[in-house]
C-alpha atoms as a PDB file:
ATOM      1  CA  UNK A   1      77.706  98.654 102.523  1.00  0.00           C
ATOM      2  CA  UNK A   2      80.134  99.336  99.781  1.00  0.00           C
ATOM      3  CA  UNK A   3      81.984  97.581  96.918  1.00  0.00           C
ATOM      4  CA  UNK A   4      86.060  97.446  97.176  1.00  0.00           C
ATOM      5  CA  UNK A   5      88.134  97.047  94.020  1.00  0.00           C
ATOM      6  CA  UNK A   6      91.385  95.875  95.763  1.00  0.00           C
ATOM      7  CA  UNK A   7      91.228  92.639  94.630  1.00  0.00           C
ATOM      8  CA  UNK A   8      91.332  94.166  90.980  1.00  0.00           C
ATOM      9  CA  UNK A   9      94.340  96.071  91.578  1.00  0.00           C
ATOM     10  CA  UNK A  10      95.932  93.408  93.734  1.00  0.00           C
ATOM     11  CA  UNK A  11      95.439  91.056  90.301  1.00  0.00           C
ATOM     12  CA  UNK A  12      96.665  93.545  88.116  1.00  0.00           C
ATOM     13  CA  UNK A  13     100.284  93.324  90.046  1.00  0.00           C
ATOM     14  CA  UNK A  14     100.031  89.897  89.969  1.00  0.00           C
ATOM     15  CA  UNK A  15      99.725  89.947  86.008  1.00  0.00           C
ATOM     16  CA  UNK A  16     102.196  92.182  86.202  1.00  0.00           C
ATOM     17  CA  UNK A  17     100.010  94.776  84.480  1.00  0.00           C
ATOM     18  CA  UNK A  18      98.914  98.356  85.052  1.00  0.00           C
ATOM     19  CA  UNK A  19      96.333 100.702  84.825  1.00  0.00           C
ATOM     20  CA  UNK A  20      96.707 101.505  80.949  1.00  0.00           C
ATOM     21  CA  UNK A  21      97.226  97.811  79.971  1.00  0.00           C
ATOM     22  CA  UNK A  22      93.448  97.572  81.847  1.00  0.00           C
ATOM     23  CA  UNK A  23      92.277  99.972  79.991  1.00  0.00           C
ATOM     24  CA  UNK A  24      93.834  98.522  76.194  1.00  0.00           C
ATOM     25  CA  UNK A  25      92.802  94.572  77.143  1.00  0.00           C
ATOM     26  CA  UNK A  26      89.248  95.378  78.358  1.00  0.00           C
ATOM     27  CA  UNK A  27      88.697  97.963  76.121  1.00  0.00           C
ATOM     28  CA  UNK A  28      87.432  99.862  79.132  1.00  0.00           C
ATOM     29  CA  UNK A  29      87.657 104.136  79.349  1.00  0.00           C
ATOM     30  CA  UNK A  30      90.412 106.227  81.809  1.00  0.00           C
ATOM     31  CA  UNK A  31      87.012 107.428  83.552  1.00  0.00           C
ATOM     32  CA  UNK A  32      86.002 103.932  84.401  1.00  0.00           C
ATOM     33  CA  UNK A  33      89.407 103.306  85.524  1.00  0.00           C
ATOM     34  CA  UNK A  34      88.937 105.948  87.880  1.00  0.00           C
ATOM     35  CA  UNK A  35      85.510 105.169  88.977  1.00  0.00           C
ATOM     36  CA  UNK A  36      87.079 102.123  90.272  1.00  0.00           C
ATOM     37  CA  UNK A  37      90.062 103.660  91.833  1.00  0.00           C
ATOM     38  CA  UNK A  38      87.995 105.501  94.082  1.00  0.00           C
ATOM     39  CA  UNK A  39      85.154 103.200  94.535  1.00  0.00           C
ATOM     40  CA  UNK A  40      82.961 104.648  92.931  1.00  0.00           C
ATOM     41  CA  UNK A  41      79.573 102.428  91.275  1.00  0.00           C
ATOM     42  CA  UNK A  42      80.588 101.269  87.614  1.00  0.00           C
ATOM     43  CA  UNK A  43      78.712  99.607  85.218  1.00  0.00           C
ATOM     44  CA  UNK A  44      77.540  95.499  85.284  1.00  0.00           C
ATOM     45  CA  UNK A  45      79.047  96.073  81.298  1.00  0.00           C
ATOM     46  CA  UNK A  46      82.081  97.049  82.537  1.00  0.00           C
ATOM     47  CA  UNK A  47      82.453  94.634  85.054  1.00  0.00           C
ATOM     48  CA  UNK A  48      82.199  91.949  82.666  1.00  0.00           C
ATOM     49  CA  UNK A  49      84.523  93.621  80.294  1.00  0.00           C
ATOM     50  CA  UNK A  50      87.317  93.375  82.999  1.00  0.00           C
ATOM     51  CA  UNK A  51      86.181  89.482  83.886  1.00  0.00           C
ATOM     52  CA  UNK A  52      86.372  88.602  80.132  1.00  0.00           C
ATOM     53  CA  UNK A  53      89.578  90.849  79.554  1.00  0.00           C
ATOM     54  CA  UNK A  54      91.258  89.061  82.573  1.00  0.00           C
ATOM     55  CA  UNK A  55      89.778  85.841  82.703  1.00  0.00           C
ATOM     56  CA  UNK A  56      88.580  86.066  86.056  1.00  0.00           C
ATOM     57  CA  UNK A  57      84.448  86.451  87.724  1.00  0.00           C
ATOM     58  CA  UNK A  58      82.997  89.129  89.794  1.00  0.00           C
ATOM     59  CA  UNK A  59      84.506  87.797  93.109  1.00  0.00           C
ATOM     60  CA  UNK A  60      87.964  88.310  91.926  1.00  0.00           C
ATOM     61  CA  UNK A  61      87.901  91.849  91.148  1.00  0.00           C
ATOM     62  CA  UNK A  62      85.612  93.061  93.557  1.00  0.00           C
ATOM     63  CA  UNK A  63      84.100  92.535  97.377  1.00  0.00           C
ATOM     64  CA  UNK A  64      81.593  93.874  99.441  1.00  0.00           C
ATOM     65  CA  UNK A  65      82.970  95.896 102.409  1.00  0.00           C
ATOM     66  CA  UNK A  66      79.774  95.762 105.612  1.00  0.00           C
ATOM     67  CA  UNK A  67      79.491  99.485 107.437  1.00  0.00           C
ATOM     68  CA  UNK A  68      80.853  99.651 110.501  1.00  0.00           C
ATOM     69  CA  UNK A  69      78.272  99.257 113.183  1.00  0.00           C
ATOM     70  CA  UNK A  70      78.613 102.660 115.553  1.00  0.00           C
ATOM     71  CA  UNK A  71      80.302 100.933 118.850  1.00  0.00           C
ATOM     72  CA  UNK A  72      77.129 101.456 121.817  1.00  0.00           C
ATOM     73  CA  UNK A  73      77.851 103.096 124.727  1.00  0.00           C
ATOM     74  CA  UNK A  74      76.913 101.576 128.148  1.00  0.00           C
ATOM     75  CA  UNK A  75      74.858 103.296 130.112  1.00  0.00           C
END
C-alpha cells in the first residue's frame, strides 16, 4: 500500500493556491513540499500543519492507494 497526495494538490487548485502559498499558510518547509509531491512518507506534524493551515482533515489531503494484486495465470 501507499499514501497519494492528489487530493492535496487537487484542493490547492480549488483554493486557487500554489505550492509556495502551502508552504507560507502552513508554515511547512520546500522539502516537505516535495516529500509530498513525490509521495514520499511525511510527518503526522506536518500533516496536521496542512489540515489546520487549510481547514480540512486527513481524508482530504491524502488517500491510501491498495498494491496491485499480480494478475494469476491459468494453468
Amino acid at each position: 500500500m501507499r499514501i497519494s497526495y492528489n487530493r492535496l494538490w487537487k484542493l490547492l487548485i480549488d483554493k486557487s493556491l500554489k505550492k509556495k502559498d502551502l508552504m507560507k499558510k502552513c508554515r511547512i518547509s520546500s522539502a516537505s513540499v516535495a516529500k509530498l509531491t513525490r509521495g514520499d512518507n511525511i510527518t503526522t506534524d506536518v500533516l496536521l500543519r496542512i489540515c489546520e493551515g487549510l481547514d480540512c482533515d486527513f481524508a482530504d489531503i491524502m488517500q491510501i492507494i491498495p498494491d496491485e494484486e499480480p494478475e494469476e495465470k491459468e494453468v
